[in-house]
C-alpha atoms as a PDB file:
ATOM      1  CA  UNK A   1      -6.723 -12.783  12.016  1.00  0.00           C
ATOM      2  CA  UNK A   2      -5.598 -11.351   8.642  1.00  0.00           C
ATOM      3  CA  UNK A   3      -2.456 -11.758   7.244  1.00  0.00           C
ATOM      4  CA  UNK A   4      -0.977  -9.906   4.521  1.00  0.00           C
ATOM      5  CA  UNK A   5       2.005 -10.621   2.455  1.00  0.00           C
ATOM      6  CA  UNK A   6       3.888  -7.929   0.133  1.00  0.00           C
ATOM      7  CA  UNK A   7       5.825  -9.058  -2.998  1.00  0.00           C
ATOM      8  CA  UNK A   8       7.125  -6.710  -5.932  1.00  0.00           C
ATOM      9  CA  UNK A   9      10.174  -4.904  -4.679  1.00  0.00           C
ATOM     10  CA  UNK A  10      13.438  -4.184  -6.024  1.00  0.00           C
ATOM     11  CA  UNK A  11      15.695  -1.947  -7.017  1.00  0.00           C
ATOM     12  CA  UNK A  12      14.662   0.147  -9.892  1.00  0.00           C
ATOM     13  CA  UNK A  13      16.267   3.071 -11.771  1.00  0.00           C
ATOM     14  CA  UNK A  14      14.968   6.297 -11.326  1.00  0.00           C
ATOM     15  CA  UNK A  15      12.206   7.045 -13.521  1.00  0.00           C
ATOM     16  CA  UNK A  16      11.504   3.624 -13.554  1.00  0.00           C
ATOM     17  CA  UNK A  17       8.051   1.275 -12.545  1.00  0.00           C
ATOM     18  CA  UNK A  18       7.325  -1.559  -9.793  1.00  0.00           C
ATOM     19  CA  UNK A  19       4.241  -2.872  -9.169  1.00  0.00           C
ATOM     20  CA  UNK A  20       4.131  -4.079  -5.391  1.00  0.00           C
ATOM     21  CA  UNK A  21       0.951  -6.525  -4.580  1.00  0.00           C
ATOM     22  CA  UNK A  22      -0.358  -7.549  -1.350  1.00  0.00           C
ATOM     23  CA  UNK A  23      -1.995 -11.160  -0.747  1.00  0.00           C
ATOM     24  CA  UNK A  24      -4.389 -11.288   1.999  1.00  0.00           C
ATOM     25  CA  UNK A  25      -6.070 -14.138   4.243  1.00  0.00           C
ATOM     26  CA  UNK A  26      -7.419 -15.218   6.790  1.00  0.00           C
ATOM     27  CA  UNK A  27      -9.851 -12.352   7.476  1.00  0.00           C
ATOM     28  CA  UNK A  28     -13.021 -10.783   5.502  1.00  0.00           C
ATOM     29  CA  UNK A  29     -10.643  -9.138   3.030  1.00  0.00           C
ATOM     30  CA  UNK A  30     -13.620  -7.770   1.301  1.00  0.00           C
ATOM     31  CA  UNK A  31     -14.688  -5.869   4.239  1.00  0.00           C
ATOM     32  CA  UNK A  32     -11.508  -4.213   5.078  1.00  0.00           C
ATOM     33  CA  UNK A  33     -10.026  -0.847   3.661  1.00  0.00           C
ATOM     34  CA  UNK A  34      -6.269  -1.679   2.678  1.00  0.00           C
ATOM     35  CA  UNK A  35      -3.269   1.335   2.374  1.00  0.00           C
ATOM     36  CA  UNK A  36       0.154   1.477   1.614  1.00  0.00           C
ATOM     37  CA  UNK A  37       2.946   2.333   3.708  1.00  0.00           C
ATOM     38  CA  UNK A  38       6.293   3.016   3.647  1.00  0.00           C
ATOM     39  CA  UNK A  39       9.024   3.819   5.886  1.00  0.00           C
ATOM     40  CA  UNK A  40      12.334   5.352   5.205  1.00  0.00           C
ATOM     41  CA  UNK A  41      16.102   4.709   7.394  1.00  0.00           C
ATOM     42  CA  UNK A  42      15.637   7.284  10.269  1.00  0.00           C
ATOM     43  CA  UNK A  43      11.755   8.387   9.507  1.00  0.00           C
ATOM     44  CA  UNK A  44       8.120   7.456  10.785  1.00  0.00           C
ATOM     45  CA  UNK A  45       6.028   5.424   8.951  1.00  0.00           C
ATOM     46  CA  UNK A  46       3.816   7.145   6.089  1.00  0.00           C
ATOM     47  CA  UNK A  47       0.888   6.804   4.672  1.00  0.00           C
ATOM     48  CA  UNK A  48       1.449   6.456   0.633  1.00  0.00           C
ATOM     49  CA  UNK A  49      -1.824   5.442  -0.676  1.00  0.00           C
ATOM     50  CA  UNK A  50      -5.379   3.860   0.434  1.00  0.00           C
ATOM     51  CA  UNK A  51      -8.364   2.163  -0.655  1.00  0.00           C
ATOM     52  CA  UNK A  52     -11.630   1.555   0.566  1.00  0.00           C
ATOM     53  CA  UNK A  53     -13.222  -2.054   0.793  1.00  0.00           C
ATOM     54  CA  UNK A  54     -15.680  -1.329  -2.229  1.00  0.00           C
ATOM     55  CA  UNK A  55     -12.855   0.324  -3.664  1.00  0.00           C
ATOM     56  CA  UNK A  56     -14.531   3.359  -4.494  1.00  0.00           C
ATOM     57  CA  UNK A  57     -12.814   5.924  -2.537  1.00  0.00           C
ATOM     58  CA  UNK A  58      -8.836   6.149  -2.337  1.00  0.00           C
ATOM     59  CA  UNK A  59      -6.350   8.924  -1.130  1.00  0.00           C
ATOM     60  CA  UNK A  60      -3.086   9.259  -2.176  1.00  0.00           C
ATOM     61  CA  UNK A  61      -0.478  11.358  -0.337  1.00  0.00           C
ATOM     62  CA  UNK A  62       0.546  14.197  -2.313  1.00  0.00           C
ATOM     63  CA  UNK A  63       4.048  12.975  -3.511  1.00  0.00           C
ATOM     64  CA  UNK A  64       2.899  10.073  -5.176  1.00  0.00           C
ATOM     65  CA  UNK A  65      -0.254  11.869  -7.232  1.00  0.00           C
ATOM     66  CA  UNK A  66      -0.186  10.942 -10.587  1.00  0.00           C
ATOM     67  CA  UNK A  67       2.590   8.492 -10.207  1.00  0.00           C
ATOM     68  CA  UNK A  68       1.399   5.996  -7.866  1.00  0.00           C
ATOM     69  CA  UNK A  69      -1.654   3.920  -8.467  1.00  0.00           C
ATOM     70  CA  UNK A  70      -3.596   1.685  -5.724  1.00  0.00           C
ATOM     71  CA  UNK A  71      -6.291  -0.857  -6.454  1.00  0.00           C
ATOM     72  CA  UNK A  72      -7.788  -4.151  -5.357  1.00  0.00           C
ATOM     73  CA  UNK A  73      -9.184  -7.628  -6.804  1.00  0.00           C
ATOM     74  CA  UNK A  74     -11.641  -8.529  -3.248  1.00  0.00           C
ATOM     75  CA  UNK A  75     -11.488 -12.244  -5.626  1.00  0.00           C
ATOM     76  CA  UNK A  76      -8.584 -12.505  -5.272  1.00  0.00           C
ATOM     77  CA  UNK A  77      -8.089 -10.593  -1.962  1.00  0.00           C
ATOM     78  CA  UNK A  78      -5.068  -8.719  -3.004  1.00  0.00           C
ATOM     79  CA  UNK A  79      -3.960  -4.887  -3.073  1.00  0.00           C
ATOM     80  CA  UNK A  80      -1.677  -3.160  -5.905  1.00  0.00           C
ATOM     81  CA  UNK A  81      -0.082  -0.430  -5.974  1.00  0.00           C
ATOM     82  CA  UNK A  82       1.481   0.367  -9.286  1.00  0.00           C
ATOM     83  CA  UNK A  83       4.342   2.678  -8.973  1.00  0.00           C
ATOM     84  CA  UNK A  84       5.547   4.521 -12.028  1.00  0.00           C
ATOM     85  CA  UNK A  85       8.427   7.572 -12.792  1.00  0.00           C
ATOM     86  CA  UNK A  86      10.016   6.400  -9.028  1.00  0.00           C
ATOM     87  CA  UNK A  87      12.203   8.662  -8.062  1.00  0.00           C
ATOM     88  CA  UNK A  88      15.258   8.207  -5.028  1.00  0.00           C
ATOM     89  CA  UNK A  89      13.350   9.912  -2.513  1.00  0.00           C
ATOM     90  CA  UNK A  90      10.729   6.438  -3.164  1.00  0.00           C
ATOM     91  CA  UNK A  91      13.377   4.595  -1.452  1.00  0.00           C
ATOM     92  CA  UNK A  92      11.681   2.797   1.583  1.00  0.00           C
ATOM     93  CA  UNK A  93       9.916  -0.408   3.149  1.00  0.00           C
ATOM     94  CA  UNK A  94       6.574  -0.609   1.951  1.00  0.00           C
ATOM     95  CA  UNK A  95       4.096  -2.037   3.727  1.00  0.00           C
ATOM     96  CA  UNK A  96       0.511  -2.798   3.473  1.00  0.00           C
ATOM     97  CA  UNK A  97      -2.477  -2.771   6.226  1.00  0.00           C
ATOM     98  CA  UNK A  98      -5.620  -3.944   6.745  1.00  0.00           C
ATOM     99  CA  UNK A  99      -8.309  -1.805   8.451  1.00  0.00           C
ATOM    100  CA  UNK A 100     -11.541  -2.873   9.884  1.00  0.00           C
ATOM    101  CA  UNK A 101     -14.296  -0.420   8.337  1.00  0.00           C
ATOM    102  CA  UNK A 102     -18.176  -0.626   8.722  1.00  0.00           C
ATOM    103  CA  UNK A 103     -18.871   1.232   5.410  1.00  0.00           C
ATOM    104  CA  UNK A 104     -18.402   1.092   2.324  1.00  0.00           C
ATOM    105  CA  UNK A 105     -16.340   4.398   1.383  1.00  0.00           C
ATOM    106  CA  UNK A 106     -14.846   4.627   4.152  1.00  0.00           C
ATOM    107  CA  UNK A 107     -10.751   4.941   4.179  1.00  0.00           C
ATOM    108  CA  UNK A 108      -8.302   5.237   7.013  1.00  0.00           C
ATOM    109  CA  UNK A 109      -5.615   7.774   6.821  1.00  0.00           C
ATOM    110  CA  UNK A 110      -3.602   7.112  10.682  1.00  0.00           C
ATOM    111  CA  UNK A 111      -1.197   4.671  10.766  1.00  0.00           C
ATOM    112  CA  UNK A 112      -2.953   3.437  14.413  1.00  0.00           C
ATOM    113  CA  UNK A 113      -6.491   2.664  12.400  1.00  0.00           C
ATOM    114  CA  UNK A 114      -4.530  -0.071  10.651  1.00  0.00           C
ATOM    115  CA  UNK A 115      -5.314  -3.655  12.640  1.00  0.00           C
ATOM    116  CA  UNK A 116      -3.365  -5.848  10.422  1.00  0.00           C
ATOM    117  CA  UNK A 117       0.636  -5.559   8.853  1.00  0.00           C
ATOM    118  CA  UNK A 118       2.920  -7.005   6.316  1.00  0.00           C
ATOM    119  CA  UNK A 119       6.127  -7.752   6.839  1.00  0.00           C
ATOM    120  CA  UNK A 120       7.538  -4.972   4.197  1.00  0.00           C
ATOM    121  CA  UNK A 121       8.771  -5.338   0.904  1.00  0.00           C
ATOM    122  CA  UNK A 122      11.912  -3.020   0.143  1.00  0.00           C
ATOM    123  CA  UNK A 123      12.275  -0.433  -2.506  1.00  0.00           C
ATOM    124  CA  UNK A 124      15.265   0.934  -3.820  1.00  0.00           C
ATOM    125  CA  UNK A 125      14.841   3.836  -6.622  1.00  0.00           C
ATOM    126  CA  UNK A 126      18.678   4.539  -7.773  1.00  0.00           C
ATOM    127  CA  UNK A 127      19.515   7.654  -8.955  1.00  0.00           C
END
């Protein structure tokens, strides 16, 4: 059983950076491909970002491209994602997920292929 803890959010003025990190155990962290979530008041859940486990493939959804950066330390079994010029419409609950994957470069884009959840970190982005 994997758990996953989020730390890193805040409130931040717009244009401003956060770095949110995810702390993993448990579980084979190693072996599973971690994303980034985030959900706004009154929307579904969306993907933001993902990584595979040898962290050599990673997706990013197209509003965050070139502003959003995910990685991972498997030593320390813990997911970034560095968040830079955050603008209002950032405003959300992150969240990070685990995935089970049997290769390497594989990454997982639904929300359902996630097996493991955080409990959210908030994000404010004032304007």
């Amino acid at each position: 059983q994997e758990q996953l803890v989020e730390f890193g959010g805040g409130l931040v003025q717009a244009g401003g950076s956060l770095r949110l990190s995810c702390a993993a155990s448990g579980g084979t962290f190693s072996r599973y491909g971690m994303g980034w979530f985030r959900q706004a008041p009154g929307k579904e859940r969306e993907l933001v970002a993902t990584i595979s486990w040898s962290g050599g493939s990673t997706y990013y959804t197209d509003s965050v491209k070139g502003r959003f950066t995910i990685s991972r330390d498997n030593a320390k079994n813990t997911v970034y994602l560095e968040m830079s010029n955050l603008k209002p419409e950032d405003t959300a609950v992150y969240y990070c997920a685990a995935a089970k994957t049997v290769v390497a470069g594989a990454i997982v884009l639904k929300v359902s292929g996630y097996d493991y959840w955080g409990q959210g970190t908030q994000v404010t982005v004032s304007s």
